[in-house]
N, C-alpha and C. Protein backbone atom coordinates (compact mmCIF):
# COMPACT_ATOMS: atom_id res chain seq x y z
N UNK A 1 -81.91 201.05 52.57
CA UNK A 1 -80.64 200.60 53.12
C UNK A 1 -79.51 201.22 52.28
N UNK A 2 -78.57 201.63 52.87
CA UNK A 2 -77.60 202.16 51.92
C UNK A 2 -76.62 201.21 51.79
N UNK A 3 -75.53 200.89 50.76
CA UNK A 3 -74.95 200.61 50.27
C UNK A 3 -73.53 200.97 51.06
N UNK A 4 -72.93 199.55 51.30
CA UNK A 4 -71.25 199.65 52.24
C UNK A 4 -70.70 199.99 51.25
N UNK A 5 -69.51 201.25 51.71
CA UNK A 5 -68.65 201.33 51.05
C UNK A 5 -67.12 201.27 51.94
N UNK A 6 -65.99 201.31 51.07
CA UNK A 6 -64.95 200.75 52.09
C UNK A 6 -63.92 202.09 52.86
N UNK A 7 -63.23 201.52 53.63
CA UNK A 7 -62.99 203.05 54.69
C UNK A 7 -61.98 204.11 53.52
N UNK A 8 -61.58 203.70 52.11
CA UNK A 8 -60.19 204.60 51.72
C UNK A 8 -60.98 204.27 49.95
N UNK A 9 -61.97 204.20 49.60
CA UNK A 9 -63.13 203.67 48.60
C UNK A 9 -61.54 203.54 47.46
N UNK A 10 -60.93 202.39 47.10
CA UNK A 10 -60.16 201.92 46.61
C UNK A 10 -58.80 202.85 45.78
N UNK A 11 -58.84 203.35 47.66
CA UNK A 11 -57.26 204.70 46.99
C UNK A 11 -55.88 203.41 46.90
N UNK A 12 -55.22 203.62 46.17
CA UNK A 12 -54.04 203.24 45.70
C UNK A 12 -53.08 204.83 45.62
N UNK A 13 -51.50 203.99 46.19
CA UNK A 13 -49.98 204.75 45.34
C UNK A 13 -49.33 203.79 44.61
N UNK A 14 -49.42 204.04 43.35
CA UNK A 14 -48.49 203.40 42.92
C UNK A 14 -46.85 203.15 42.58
N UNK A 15 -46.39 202.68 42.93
CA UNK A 15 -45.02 203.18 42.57
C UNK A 15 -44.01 201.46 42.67
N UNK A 16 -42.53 201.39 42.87
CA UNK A 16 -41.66 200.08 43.03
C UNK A 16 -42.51 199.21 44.44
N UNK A 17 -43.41 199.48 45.25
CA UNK A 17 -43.76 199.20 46.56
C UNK A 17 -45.18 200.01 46.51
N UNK A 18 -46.16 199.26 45.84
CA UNK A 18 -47.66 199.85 45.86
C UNK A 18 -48.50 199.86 47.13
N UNK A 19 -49.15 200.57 47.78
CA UNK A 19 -49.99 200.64 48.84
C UNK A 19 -51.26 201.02 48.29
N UNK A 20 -52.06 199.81 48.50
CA UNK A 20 -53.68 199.92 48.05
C UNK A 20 -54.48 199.70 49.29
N UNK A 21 -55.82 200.45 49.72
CA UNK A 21 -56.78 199.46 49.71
C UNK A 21 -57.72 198.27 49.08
N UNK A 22 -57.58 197.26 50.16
CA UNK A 22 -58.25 196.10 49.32
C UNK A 22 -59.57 195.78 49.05
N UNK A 23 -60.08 196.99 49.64
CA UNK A 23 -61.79 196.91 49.18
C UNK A 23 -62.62 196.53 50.52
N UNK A 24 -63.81 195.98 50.38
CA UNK A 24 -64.89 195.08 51.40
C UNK A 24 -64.00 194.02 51.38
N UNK A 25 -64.00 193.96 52.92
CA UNK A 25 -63.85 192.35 53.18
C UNK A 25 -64.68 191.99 54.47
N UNK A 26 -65.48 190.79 54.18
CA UNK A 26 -65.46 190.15 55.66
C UNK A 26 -64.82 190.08 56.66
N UNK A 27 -65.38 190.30 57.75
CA UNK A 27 -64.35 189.99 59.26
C UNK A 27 -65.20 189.79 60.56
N UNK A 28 -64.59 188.83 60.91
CA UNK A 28 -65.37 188.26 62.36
C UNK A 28 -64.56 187.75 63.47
N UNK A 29 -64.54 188.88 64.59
CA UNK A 29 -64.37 188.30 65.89
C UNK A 29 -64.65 187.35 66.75
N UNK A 30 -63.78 186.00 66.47
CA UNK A 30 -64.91 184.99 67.27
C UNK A 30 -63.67 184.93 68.49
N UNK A 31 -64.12 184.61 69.41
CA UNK A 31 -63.61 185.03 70.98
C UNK A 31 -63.72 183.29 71.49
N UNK A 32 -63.08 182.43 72.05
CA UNK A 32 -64.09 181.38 72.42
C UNK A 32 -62.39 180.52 73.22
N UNK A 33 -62.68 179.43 73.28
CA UNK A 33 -61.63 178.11 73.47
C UNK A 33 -61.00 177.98 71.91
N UNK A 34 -59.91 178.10 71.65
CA UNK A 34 -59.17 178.07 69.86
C UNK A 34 -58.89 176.49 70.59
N UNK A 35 -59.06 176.32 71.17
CA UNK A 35 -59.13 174.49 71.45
C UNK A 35 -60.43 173.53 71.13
N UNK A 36 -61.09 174.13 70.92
CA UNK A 36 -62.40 173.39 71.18
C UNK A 36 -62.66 172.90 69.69
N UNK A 37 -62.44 171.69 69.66
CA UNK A 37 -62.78 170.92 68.36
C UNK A 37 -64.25 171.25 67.42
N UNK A 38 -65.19 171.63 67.97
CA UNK A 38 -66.18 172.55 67.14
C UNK A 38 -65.91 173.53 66.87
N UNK A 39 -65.14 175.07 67.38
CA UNK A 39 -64.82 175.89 67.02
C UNK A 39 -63.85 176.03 65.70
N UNK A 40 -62.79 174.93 65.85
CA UNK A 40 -61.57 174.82 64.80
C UNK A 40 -62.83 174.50 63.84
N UNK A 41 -63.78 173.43 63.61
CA UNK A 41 -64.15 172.84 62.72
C UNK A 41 -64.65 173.75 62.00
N UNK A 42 -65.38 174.52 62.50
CA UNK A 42 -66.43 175.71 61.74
C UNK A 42 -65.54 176.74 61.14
N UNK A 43 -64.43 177.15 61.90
CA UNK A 43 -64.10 178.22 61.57
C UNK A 43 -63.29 177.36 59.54
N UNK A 44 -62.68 176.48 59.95
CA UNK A 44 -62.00 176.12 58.71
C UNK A 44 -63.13 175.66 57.96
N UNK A 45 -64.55 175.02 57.62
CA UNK A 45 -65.74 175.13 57.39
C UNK A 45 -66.31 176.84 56.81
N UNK A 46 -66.23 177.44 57.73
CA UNK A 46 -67.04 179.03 56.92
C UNK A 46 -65.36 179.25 56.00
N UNK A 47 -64.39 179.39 56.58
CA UNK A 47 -63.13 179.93 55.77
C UNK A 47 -62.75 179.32 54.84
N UNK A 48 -62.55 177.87 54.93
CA UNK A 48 -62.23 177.38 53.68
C UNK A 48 -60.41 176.95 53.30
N UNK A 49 -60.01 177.47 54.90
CA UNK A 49 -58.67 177.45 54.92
C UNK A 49 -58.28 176.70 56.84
N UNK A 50 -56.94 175.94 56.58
CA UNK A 50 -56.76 175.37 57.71
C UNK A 50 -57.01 176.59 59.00
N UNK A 51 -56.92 175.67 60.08
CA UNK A 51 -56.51 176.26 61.05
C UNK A 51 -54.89 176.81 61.81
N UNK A 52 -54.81 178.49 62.06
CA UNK A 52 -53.36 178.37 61.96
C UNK A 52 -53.04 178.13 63.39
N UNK A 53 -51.94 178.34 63.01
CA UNK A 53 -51.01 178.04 64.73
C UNK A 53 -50.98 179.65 65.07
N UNK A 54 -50.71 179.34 66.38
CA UNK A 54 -49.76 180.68 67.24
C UNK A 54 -49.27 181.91 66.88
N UNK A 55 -49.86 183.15 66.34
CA UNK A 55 -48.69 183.54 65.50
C UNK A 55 -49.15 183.47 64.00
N UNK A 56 -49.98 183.28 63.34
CA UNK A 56 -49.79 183.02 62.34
C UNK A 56 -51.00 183.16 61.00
N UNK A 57 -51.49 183.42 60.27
CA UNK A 57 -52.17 183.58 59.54
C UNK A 57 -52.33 182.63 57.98
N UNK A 58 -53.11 182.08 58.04
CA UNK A 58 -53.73 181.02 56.93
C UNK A 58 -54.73 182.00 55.90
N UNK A 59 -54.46 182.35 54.74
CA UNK A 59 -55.29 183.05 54.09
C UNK A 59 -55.59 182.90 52.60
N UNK A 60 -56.22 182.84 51.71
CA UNK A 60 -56.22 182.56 50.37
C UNK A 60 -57.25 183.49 49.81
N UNK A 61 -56.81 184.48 48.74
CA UNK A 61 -57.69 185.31 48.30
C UNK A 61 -58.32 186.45 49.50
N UNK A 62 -59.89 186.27 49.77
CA UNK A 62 -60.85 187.09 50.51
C UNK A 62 -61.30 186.27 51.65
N UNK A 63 -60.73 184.39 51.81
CA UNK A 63 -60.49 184.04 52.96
C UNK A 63 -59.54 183.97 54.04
N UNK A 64 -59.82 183.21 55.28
CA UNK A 64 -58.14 183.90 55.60
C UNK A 64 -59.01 183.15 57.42
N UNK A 65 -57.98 183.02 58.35
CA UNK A 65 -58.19 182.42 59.46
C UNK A 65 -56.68 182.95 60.40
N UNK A 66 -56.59 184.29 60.73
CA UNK A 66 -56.06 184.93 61.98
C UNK A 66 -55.68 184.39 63.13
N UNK A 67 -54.96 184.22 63.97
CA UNK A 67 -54.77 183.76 65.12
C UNK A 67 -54.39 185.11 65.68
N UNK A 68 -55.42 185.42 67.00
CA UNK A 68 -55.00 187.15 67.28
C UNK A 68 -54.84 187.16 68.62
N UNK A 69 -55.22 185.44 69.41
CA UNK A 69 -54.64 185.81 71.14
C UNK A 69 -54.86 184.52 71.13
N UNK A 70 -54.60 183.99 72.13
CA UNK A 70 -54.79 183.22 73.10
C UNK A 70 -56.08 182.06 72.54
N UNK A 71 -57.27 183.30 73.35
CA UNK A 71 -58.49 183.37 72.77
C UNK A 71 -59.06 183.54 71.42
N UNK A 72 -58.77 184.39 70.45
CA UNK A 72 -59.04 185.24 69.95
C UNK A 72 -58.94 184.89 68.24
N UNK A 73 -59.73 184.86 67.59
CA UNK A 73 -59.09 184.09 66.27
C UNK A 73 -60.47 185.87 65.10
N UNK A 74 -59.63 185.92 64.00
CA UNK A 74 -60.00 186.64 63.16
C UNK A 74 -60.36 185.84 61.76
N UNK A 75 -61.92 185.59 61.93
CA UNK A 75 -62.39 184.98 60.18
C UNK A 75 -62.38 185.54 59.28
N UNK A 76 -62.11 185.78 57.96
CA UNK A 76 -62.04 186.47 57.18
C UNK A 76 -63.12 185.55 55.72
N UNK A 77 -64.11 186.58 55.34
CA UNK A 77 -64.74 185.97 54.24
C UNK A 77 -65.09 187.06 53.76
N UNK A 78 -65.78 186.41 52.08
CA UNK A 78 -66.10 187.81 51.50
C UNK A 78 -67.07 188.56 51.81
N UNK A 79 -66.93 189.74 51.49
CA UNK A 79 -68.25 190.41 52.79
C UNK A 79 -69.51 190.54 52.00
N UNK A 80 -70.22 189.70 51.49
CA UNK A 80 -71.42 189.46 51.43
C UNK A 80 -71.89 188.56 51.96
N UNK A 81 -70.89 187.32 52.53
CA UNK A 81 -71.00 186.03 53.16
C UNK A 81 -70.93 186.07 55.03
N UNK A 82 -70.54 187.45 55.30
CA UNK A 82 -70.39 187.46 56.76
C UNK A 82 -71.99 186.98 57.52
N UNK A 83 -73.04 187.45 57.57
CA UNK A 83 -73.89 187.20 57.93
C UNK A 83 -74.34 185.65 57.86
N UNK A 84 -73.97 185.03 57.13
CA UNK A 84 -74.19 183.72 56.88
C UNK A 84 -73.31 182.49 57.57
N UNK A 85 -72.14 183.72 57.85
CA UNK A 85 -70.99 182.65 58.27
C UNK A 85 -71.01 182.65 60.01
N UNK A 86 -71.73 183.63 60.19
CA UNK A 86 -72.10 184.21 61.53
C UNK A 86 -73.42 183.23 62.33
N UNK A 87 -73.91 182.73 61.31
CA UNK A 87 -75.01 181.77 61.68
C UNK A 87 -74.66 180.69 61.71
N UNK A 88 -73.59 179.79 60.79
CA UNK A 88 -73.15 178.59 60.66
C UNK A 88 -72.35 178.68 61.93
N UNK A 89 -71.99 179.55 62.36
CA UNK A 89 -70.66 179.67 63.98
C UNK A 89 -71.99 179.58 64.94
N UNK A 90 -72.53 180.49 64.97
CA UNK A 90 -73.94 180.24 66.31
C UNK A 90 -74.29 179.08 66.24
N UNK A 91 -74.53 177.90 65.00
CA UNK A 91 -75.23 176.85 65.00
C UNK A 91 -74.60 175.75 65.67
N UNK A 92 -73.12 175.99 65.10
CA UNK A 92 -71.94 175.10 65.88
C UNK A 92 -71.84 175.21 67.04
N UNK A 93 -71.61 176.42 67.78
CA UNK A 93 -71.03 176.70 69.23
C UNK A 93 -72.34 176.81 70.04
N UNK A 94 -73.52 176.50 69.47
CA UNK A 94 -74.23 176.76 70.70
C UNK A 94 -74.30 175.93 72.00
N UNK A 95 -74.93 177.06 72.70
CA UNK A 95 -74.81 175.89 74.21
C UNK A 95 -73.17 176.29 74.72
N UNK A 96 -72.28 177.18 74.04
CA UNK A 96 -70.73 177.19 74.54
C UNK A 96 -70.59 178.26 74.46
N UNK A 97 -69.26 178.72 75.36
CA UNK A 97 -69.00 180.37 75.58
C UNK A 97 -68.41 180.78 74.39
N UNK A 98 -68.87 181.72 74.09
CA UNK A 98 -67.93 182.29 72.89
C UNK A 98 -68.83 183.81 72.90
N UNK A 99 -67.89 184.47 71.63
CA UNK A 99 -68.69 185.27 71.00
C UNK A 99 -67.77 185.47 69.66
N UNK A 100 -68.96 186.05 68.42
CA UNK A 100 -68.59 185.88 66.94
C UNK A 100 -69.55 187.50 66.81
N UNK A 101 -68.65 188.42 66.40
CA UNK A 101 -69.16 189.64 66.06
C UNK A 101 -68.35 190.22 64.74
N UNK A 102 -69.53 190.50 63.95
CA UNK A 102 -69.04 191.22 62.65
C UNK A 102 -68.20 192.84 63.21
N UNK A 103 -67.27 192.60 62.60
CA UNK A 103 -66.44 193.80 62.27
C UNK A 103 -66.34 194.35 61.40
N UNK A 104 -66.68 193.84 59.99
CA UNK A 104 -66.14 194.18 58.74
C UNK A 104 -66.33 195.79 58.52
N UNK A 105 -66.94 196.51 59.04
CA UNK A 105 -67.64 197.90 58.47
C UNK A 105 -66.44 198.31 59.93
N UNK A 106 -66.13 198.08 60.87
CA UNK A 106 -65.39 199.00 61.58
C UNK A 106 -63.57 198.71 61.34
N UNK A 107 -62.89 197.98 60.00
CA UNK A 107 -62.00 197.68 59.63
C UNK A 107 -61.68 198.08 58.54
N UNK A 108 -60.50 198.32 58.09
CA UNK A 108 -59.61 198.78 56.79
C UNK A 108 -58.64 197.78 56.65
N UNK A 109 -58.79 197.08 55.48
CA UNK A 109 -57.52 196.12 55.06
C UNK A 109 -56.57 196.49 53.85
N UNK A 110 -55.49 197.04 54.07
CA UNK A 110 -54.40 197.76 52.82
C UNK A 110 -53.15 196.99 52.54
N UNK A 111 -53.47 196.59 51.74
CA UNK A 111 -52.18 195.95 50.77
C UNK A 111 -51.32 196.37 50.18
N UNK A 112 -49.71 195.78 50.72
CA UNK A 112 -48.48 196.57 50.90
C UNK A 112 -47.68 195.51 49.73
N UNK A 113 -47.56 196.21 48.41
CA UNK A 113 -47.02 194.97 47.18
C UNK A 113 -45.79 195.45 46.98
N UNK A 114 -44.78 194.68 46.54
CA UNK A 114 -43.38 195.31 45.62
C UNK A 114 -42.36 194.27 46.53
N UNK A 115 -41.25 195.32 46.12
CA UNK A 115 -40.32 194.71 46.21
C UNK A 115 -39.00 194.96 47.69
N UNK A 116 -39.74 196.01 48.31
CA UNK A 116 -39.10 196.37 49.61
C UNK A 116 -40.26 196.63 50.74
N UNK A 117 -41.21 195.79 50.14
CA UNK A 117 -42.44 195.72 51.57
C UNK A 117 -42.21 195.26 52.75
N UNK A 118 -41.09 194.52 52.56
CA UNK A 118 -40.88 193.87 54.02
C UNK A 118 -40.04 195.16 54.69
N UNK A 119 -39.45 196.32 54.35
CA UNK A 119 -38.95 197.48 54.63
C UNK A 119 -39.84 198.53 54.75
N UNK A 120 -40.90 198.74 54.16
CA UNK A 120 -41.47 199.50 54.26
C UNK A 120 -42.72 199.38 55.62
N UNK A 121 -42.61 198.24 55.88
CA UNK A 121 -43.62 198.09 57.16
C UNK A 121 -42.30 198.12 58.50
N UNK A 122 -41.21 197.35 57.94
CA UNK A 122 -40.09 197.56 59.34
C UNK A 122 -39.60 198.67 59.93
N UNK A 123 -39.60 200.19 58.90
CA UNK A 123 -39.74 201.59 59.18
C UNK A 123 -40.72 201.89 60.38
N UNK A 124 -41.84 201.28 60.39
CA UNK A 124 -43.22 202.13 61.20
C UNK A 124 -43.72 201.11 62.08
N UNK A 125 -43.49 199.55 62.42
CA UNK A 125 -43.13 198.98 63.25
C UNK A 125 -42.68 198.43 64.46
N UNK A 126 -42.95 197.87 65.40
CA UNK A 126 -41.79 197.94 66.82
C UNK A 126 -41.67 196.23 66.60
N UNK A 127 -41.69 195.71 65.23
CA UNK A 127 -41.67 193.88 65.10
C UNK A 127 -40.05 193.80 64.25
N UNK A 128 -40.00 192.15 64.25
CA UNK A 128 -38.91 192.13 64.14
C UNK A 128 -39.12 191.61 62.67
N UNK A 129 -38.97 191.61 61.63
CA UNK A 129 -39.05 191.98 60.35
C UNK A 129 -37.94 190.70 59.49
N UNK A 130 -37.23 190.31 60.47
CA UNK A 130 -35.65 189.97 59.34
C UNK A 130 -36.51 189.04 58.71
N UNK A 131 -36.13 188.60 57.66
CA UNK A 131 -36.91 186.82 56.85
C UNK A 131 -36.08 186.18 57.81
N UNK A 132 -35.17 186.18 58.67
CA UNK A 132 -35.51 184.98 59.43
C UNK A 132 -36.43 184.75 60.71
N UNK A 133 -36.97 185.76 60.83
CA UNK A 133 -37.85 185.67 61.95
C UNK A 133 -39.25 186.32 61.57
N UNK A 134 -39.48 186.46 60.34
CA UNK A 134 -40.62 187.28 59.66
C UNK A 134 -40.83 186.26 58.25
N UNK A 135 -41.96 185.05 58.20
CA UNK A 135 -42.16 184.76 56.88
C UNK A 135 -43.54 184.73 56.29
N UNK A 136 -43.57 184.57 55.41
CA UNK A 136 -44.50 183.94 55.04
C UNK A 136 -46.00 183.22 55.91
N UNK A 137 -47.15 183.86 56.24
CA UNK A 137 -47.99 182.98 56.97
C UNK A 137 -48.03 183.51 58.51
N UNK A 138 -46.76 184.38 58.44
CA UNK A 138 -46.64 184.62 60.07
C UNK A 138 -47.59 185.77 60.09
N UNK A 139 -47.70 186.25 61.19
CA UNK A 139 -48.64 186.97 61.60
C UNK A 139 -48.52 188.25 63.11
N UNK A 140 -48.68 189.21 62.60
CA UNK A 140 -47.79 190.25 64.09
C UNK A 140 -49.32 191.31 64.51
N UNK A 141 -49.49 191.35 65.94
CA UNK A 141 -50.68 192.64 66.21
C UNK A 141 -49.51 193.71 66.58
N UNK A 142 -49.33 194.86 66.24
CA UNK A 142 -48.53 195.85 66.62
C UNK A 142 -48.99 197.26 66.76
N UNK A 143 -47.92 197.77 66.27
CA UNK A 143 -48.81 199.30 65.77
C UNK A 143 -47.90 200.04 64.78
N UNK A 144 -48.32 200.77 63.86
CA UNK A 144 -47.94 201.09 62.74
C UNK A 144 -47.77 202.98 62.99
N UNK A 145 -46.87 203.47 63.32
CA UNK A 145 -46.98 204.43 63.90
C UNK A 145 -47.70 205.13 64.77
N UNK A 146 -48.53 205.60 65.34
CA UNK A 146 -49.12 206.09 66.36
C UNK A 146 -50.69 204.93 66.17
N UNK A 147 -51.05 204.12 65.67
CA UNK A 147 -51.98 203.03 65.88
C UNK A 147 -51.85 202.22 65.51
N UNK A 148 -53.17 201.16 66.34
CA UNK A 148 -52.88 200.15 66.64
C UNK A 148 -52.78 199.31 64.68
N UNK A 149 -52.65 197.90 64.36
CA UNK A 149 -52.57 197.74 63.60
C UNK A 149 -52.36 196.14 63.62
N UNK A 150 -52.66 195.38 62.37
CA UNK A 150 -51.73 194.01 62.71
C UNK A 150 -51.44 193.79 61.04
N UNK A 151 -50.92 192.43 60.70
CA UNK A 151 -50.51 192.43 59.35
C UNK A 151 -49.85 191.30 59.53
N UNK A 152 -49.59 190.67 58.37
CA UNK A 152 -49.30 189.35 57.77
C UNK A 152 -48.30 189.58 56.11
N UNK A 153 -47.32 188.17 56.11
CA UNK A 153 -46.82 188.11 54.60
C UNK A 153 -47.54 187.19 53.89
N UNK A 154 -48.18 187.67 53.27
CA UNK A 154 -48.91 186.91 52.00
C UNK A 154 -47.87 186.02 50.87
N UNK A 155 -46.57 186.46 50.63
CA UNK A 155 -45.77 185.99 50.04
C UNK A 155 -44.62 186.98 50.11
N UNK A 156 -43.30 186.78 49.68
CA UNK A 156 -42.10 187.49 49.96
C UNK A 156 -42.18 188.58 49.96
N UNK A 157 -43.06 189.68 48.62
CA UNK A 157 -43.61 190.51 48.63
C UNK A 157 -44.80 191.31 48.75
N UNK A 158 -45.73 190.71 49.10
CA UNK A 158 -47.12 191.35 49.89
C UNK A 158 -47.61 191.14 51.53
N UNK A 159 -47.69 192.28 51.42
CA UNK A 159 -48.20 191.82 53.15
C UNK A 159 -49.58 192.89 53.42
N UNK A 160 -50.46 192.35 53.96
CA UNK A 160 -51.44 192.58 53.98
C UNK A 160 -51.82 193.33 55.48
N UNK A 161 -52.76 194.41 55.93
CA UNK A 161 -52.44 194.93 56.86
C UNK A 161 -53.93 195.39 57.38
N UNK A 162 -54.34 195.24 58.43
CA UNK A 162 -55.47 195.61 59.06
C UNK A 162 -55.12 196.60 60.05
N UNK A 163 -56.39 197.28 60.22
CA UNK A 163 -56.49 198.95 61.30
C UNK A 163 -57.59 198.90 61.26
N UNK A 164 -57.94 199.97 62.36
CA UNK A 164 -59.20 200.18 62.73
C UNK A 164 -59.77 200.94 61.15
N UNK A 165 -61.38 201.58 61.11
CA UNK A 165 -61.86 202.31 59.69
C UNK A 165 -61.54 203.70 60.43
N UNK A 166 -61.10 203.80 61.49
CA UNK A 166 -61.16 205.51 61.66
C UNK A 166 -59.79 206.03 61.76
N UNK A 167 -59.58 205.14 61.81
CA UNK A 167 -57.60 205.94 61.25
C UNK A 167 -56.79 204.89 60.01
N UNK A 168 -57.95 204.64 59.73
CA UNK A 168 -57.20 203.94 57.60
C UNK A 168 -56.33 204.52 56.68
N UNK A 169 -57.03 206.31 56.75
CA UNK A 169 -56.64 207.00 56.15
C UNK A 169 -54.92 207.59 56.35
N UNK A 170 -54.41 207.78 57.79
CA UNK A 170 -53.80 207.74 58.69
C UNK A 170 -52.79 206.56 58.34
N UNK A 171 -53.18 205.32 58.28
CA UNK A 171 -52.07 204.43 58.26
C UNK A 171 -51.92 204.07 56.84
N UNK A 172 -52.71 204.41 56.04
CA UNK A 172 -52.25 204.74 54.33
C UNK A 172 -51.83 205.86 54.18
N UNK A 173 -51.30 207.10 54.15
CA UNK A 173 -50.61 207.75 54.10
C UNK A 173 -49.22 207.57 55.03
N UNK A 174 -49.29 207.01 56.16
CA UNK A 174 -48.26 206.49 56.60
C UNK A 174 -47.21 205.57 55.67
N UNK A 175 -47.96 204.40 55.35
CA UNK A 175 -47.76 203.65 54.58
C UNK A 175 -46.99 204.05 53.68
N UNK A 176 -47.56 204.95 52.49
CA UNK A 176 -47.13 205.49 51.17
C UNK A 176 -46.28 206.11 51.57
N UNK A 177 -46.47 206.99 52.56
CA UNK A 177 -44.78 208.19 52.84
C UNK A 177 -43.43 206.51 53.25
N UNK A 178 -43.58 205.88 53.43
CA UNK A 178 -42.49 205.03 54.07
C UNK A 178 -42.26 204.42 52.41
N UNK A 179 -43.21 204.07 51.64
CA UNK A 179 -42.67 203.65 50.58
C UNK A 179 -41.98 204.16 49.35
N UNK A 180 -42.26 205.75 49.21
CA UNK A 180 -42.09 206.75 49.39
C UNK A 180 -40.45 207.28 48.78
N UNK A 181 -40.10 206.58 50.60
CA UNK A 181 -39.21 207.14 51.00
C UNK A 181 -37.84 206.33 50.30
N UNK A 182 -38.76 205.14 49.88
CA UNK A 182 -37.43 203.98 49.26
C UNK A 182 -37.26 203.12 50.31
N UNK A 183 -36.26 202.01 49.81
CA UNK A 183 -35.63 201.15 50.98
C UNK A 183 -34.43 201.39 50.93
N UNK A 184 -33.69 200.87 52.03
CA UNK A 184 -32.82 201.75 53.31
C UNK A 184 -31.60 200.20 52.97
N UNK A 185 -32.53 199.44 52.58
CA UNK A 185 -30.95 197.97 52.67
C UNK A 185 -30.92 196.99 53.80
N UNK A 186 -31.25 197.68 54.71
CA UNK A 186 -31.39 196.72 55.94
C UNK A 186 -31.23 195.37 55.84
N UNK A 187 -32.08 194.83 55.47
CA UNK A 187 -32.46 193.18 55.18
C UNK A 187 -31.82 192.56 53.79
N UNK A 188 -30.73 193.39 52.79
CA UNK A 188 -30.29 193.11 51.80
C UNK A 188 -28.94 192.24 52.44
C-alpha cells in the first residue's frame, strides 16, 4: 500500500499574508436530510463540533462541520479517522437515504494567514468580503479564479480554503501572487 501524500506536500509562501498547505485532512461528503435528527447527531458525534447553520462553518483544529447546500454538509476529521467515521455515519443512517463518501485524497485544503487575508481572497473572488457581511464561522462555495473553490474565516485573520487536488497547485499560486501583490485598502 503506498503511503497518502498531500496534493502541494506542505508548500508554503511566506511573507505579511502566508499561504500554506495544510497537509492530510479528512473529508466526507455526507448528502442526506441536514434535518434529520440522526444525521445532526452523528455528524457532531464523529466531528466533535456543533452543528452549523446555513452558510456557515463550525471548525476546531482538523475538525470542522461545513454546511455546503441545502442537502449537503462537509465532515472534516483527521485523516486517519475518516474510515472510521464513515462507519459510525452508516451505523446511524441506516435504513435512510443518504450518502457519506470519502473525499479526502481528491481535496486540497490551503491556509490563507496574516494580516490582509480577508483582501487577498476578495481580489480572486465573486463574494462579498466586507466584515460586515463576511465573519468569522461564515462560510462561501465560489470560485477562486478560474475554479471552483469554497473557504471559511477561521478568525479575523485566517481563512481556510478548499479546491479540488487537481488544480491545488493552480489556486496556490493564485493565492500567493494576490498576496504578493499586497493589500489595496479596501476594507480599511
Amino acid at each position: 500500500m503506498s503511503n497518502a501524500i498531500s496534493a502541494l506536500q506542505g508548500r508554503m509562501t511566506p511573507g505579511e499574508v502566508t499561504i500554506r498547505e495544510a497537509g492530510l485532512r479528512g473529508m466526507i461528503i455526507l448528502r442526506g436530510d441536514l434535518g434529520n435528527k440522526k444525521l445532526r447527531s452523528v455528524c457532531k458525534t464523529v466531528s466533535g463540533v456543533s452543528f452549523p447553520e446555513q452558510g456557515h462553518a463550525n471548525c476546531i483544529d482538523e475538525r470542522g462541520l461545513c454546511w455546503m447546500s441545502p442537502d449537503e454538509l462537509l465532515v472534516m476529521v483527521p485523516y486517519g479517522e475518516v474510515a472510521d467515521a464513515i462507519v459510525k455515519i452508516d451505523k446511524a443512517l441506516k435504513g435512510q437515504h443518504y450518502l457519506a463518501e470519502n473525499v479526502s485524497d481528491a481535496r486540497a485544503l490551503i491556509m490563507v494567514e496574516g494580516s490582509y487575508s480577508r483582501e487577498v481572497l476578495a481580489k480572486l473572488a465573486p463574494a462579498d468580503l466586507h466584515p460586515d457581511s463576511f465573519q468569522p464561522g461564515d462560510f462561501r462555495r465560489t470560485r477562486l479564479g478560474q475554479v471552483a473553490a469554497a473557504f471559511w474565516m477561521q478568525d479575523e485573520d485566517t481563512f481556510e480554503v478548499i479546491c479540488f487536488r487537481s488544480v491545488a497547485e493552480y489556486a496556490f499560486d493564485l493565492l500567493a501572487a494576490s498576496a504578493k501583490s499586497g493589500p489595496v485598502g479596501h476594507f480599511s
